[in-house]
C-alpha atoms as a PDB file:
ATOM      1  CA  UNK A   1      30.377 -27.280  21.751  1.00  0.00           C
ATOM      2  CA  UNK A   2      27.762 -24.985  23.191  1.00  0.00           C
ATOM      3  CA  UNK A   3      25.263 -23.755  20.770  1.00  0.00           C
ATOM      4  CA  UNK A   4      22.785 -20.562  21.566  1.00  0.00           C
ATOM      5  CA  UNK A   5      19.608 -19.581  19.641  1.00  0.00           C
ATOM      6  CA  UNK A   6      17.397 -17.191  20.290  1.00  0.00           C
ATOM      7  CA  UNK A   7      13.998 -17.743  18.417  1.00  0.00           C
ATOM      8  CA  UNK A   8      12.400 -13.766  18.090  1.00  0.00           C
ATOM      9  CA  UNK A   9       8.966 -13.057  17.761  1.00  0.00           C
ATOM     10  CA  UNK A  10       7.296 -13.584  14.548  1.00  0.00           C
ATOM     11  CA  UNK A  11       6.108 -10.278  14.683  1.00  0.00           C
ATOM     12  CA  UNK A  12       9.131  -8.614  13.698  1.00  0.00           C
ATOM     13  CA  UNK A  13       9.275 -10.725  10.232  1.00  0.00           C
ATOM     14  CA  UNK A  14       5.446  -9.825   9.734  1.00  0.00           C
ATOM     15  CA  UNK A  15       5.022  -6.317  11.108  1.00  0.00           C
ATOM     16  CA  UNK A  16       6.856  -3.953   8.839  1.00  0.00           C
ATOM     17  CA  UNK A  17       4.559  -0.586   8.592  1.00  0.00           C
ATOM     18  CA  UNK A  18       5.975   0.887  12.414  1.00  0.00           C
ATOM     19  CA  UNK A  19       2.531   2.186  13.731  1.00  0.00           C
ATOM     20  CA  UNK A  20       2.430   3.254  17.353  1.00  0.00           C
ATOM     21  CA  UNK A  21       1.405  -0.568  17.984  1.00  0.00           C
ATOM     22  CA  UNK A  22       4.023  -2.094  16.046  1.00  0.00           C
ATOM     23  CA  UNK A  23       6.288  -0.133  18.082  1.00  0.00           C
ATOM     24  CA  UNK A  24       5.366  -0.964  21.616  1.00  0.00           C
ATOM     25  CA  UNK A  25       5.336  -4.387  20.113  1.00  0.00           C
ATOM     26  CA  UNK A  26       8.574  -4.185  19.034  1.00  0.00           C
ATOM     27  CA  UNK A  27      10.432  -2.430  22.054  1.00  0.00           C
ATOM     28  CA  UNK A  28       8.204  -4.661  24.830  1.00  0.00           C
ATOM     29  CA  UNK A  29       9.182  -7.687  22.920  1.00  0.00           C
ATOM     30  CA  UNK A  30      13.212  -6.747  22.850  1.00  0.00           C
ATOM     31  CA  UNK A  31      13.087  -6.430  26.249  1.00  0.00           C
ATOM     32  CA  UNK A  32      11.548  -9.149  27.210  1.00  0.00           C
ATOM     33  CA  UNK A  33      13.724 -11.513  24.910  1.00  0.00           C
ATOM     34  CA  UNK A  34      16.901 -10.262  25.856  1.00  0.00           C
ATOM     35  CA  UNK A  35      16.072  -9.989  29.321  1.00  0.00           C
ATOM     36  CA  UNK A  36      14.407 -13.751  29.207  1.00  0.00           C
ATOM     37  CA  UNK A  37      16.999 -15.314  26.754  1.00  0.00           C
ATOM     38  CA  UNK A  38      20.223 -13.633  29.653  1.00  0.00           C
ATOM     39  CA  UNK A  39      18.556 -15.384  32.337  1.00  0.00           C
ATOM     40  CA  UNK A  40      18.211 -18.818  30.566  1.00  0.00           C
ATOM     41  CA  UNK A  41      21.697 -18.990  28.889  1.00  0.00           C
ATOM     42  CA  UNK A  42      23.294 -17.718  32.225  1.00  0.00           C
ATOM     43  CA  UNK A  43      21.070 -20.717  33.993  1.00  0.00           C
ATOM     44  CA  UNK A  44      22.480 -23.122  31.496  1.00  0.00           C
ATOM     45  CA  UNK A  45      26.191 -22.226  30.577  1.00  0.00           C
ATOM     46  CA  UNK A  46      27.452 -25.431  29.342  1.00  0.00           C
ATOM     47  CA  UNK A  47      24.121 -26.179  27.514  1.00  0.00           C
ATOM     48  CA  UNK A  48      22.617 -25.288  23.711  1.00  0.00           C
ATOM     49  CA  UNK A  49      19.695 -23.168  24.429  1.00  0.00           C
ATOM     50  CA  UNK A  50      16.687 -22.714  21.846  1.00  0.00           C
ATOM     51  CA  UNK A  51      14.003 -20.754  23.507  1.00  0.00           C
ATOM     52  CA  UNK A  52      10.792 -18.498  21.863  1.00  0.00           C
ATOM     53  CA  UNK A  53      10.479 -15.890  24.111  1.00  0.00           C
ATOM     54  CA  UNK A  54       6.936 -15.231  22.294  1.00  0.00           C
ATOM     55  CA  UNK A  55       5.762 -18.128  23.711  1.00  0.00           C
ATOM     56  CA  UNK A  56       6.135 -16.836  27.086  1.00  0.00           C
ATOM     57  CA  UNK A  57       5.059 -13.565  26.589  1.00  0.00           C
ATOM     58  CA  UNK A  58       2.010 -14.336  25.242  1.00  0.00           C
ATOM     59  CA  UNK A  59       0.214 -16.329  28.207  1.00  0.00           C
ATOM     60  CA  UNK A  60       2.199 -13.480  30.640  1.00  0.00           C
ATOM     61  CA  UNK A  61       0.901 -11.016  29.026  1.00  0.00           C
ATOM     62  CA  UNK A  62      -2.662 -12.696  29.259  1.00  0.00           C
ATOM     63  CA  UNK A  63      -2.287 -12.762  32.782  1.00  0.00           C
ATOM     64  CA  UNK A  64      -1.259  -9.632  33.591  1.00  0.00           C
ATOM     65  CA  UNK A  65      -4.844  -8.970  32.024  1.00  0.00           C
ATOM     66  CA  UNK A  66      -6.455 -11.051  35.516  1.00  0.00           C
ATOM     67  CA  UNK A  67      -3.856  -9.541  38.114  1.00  0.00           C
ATOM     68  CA  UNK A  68      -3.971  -6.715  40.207  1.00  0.00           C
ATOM     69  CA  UNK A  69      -2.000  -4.406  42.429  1.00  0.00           C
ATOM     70  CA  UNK A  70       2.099  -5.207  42.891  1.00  0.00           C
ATOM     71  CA  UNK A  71       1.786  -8.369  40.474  1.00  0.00           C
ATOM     72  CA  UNK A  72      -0.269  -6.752  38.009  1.00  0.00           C
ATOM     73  CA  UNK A  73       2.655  -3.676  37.961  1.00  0.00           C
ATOM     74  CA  UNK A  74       5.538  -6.642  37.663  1.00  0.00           C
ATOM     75  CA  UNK A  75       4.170  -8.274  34.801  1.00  0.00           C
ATOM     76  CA  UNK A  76       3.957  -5.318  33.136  1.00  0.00           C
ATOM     77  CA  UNK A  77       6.987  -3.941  33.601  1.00  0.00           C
ATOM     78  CA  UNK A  78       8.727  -7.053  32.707  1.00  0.00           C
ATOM     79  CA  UNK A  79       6.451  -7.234  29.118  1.00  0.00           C
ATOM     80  CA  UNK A  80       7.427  -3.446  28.803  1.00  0.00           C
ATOM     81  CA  UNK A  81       3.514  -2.859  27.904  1.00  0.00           C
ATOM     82  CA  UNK A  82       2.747   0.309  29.789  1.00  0.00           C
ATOM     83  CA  UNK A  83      -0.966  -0.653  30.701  1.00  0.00           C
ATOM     84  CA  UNK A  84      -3.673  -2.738  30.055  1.00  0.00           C
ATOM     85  CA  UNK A  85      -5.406  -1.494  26.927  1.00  0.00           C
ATOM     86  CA  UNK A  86      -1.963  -0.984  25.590  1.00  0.00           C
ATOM     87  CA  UNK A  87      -1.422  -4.783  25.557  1.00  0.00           C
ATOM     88  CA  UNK A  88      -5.079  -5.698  24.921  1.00  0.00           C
ATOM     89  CA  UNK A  89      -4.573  -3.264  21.504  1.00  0.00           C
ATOM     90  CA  UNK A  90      -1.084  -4.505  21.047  1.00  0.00           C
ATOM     91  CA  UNK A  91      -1.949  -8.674  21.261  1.00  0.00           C
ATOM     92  CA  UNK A  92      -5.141  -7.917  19.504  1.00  0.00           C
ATOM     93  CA  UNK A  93      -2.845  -5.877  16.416  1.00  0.00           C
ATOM     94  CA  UNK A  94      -0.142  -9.001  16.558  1.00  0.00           C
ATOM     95  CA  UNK A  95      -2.992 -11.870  16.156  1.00  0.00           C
ATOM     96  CA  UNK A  96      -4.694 -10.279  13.212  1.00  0.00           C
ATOM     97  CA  UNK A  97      -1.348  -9.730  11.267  1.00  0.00           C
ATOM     98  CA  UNK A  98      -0.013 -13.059  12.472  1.00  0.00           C
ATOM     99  CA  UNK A  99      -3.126 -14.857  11.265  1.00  0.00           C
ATOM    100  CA  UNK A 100      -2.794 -12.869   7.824  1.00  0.00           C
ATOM    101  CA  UNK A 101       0.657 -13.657   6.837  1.00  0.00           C
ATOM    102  CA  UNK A 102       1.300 -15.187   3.794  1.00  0.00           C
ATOM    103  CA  UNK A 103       4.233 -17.740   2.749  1.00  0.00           C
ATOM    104  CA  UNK A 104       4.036 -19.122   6.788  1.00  0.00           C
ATOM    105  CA  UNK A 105       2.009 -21.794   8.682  1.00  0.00           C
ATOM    106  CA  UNK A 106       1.419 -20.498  11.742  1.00  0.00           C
ATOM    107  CA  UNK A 107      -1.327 -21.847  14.349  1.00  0.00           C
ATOM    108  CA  UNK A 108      -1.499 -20.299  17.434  1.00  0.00           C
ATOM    109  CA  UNK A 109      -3.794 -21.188  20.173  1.00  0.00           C
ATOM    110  CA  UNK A 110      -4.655 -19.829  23.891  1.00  0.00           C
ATOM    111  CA  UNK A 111      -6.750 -21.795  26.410  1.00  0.00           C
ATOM    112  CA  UNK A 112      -7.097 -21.243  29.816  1.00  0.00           C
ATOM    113  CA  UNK A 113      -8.354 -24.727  31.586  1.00  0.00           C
ATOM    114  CA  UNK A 114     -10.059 -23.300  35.221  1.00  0.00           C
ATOM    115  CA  UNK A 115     -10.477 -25.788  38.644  1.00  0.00           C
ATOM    116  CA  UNK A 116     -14.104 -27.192  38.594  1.00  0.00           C
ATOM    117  CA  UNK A 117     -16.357 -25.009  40.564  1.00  0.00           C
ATOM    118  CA  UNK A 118     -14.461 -21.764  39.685  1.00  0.00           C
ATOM    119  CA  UNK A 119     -15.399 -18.754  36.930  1.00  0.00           C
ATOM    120  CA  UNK A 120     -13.240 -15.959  35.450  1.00  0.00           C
ATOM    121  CA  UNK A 121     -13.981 -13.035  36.004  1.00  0.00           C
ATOM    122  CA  UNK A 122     -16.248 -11.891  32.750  1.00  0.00           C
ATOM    123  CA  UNK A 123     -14.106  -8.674  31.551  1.00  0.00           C
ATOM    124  CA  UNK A 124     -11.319 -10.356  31.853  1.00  0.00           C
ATOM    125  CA  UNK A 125     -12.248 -13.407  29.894  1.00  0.00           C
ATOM    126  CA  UNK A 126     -14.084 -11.184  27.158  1.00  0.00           C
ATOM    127  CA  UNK A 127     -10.656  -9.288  26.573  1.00  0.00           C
ATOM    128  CA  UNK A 128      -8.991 -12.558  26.503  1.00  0.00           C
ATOM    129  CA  UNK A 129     -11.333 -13.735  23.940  1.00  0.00           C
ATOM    130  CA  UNK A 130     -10.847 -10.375  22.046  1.00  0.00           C
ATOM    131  CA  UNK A 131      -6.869 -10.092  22.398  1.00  0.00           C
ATOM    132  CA  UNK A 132      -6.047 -13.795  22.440  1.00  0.00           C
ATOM    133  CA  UNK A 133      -8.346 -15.202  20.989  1.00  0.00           C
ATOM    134  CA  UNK A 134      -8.605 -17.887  23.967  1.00  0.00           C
ATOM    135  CA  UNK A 135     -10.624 -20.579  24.434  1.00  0.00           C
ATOM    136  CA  UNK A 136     -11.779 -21.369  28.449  1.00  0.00           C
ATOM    137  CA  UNK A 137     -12.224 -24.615  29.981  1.00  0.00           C
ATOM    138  CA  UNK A 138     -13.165 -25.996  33.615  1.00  0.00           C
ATOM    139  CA  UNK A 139     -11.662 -28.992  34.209  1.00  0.00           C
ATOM    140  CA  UNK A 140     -11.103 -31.456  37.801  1.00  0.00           C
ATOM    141  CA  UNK A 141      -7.129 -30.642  38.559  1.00  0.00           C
ATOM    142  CA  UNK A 142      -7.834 -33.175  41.406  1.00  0.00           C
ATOM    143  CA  UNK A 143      -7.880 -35.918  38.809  1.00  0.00           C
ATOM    144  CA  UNK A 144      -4.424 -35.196  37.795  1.00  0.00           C
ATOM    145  CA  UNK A 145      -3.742 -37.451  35.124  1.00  0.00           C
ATOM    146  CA  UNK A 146      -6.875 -37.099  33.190  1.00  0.00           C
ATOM    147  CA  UNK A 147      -6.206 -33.025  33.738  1.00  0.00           C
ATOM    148  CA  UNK A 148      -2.884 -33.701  32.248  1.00  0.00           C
ATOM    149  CA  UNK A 149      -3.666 -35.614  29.650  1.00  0.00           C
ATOM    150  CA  UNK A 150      -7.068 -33.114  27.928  1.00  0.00           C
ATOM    151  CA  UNK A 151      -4.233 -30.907  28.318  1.00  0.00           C
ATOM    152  CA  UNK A 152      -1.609 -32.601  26.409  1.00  0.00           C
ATOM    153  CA  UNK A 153      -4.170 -33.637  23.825  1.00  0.00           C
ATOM    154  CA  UNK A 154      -5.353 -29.904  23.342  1.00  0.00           C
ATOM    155  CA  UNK A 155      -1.698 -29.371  22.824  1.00  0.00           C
ATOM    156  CA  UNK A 156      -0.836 -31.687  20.169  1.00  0.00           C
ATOM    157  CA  UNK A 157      -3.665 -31.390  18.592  1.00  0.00           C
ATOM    158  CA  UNK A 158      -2.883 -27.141  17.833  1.00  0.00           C
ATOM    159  CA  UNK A 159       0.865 -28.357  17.520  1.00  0.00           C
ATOM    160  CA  UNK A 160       0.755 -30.311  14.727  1.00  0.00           C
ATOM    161  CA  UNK A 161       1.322 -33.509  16.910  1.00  0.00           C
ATOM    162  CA  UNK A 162       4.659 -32.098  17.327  1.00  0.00           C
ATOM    163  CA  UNK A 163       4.331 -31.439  20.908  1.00  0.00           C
ATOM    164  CA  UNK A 164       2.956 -34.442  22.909  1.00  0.00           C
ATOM    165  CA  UNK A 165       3.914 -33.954  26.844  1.00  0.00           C
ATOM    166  CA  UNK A 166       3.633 -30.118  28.032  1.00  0.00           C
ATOM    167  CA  UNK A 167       2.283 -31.021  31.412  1.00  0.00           C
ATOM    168  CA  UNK A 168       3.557 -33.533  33.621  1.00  0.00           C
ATOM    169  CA  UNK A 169       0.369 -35.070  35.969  1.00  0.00           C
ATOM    170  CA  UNK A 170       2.568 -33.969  38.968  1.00  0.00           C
ATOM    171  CA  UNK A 171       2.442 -30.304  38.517  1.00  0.00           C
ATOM    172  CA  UNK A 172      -1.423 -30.675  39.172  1.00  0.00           C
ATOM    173  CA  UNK A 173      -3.364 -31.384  41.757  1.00  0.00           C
ATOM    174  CA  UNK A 174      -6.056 -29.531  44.547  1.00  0.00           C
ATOM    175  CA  UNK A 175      -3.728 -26.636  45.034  1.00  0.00           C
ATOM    176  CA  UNK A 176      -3.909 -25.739  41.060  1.00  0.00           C
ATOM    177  CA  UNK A 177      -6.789 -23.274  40.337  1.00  0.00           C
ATOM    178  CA  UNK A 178      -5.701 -22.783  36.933  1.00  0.00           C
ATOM    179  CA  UNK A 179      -3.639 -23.363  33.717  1.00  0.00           C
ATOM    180  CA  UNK A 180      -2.595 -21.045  30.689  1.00  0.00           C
ATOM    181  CA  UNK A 181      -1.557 -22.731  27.440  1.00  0.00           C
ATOM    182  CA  UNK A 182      -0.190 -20.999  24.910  1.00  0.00           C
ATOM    183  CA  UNK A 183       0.263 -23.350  21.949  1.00  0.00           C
ATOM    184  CA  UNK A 184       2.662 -22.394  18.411  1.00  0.00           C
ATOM    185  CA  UNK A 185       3.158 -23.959  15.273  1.00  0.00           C
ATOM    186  CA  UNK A 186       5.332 -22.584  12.998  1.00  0.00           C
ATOM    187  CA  UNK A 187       6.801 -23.854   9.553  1.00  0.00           C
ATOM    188  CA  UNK A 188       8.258 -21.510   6.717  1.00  0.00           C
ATOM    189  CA  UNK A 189      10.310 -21.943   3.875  1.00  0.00           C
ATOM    190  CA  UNK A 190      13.883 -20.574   4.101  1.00  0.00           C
ATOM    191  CA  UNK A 191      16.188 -19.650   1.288  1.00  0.00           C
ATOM    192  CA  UNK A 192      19.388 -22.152   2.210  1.00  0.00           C
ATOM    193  CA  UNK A 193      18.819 -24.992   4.536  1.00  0.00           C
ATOM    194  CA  UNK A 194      21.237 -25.753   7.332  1.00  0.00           C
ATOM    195  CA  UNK A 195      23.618 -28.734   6.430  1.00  0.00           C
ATOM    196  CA  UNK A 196      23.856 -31.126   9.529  1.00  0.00           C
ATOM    197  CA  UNK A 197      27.327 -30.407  10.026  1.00  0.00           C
ATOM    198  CA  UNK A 198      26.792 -26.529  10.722  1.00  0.00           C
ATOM    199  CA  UNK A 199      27.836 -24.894  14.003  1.00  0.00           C
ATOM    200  CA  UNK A 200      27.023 -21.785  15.487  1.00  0.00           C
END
């Protein structure tokens, strides 16, 4: 039996007052789930599919912040943010209410790791900072498996130890300049618990 879920951003549970911010929030992040959750379940027919489109839209949304030109245009049309201080306002909105909610764990964590020998550009990494609150590393992609594995590390460590193998040593190497990782642990109560033999 095929099961679909659709994990929504946490904002909607947490954001209930419908400011201008809220609202951009709230229409970009549809639109980006249904648009991203189509594409995956269309890609994977036979297959249960659990996705958090937050997860993705975070880091995308971070670096539509450091593009330019046609890219920079794409990302945002496919975040629905209309512009940059838009999103900068909106992400910066979302992390303090996230970070305030009460009856939730929720870590979140950003980190950009950057090819030894290479900067970011310093606006861009101070509105990261601001919006993101990201972290910044340089690191030797050359070395792949060490890369990897301060990677994976940084990972389970803001996971709980739930996640343990985001990045394979393969994907890196001299032609990688740089990494995004956007990190999310979430645990809540819920009212009535799932029995194992539920279906969707």
């Amino acid at each position: 039996m095929k099961i679909t879920v659709c994990i929504f951003a946490l904002a909607a549970m947490t954001l209930a007052n419908g400011t201008d911010l809220q609202t951009v929030l709230k229409n970009s992040n549809d639109q980006f789930t249904a648009q991203m959750f189509n594409k995956v379940a269309k890609a994977n027919p036979d297959k249960s599919v659990v996705l958090s489109a937050f997860s993705v839209l975070t880091p995308l949304a971070q670096l539509a912040l450091a593009s330019v030109g046609e890219s920079h245009d794409e990302l945002l049309r496919a975040l629905g943010f209309p512009n940059d201080n838009v999103t900068v306002a909106v992400m910066t909105d979302l992390t303090r209410h996230l970070q305030n909610s009460k009856g939730i764990t929720l870590e979140m964590a950003n980190k950009i790791y950057v090819a030894d020998g290479y900067t970011l550009n310093e606006q861009f990494a101070a509105r990261s900072k601001d919006a993101f609150n990201s972290e910044f590393q340089n690191i030797n992609f050359l070395n792949s498996k060490e890369a990897a594995n301060t990677i994976n590390t940084w990972v389970e460590d803001h996971t709980n130890h739930r996640i343990k193998q985001l990045v394979d040593p393969l994907s890196l190497g001299g032609d990688t300049y740089s990494v995004l990782v956007n990190a999310i642990y979430f645990k809540m109560n819920v009212k009535k618990i799932f029995s194992n033999e539920a279906r969707l």
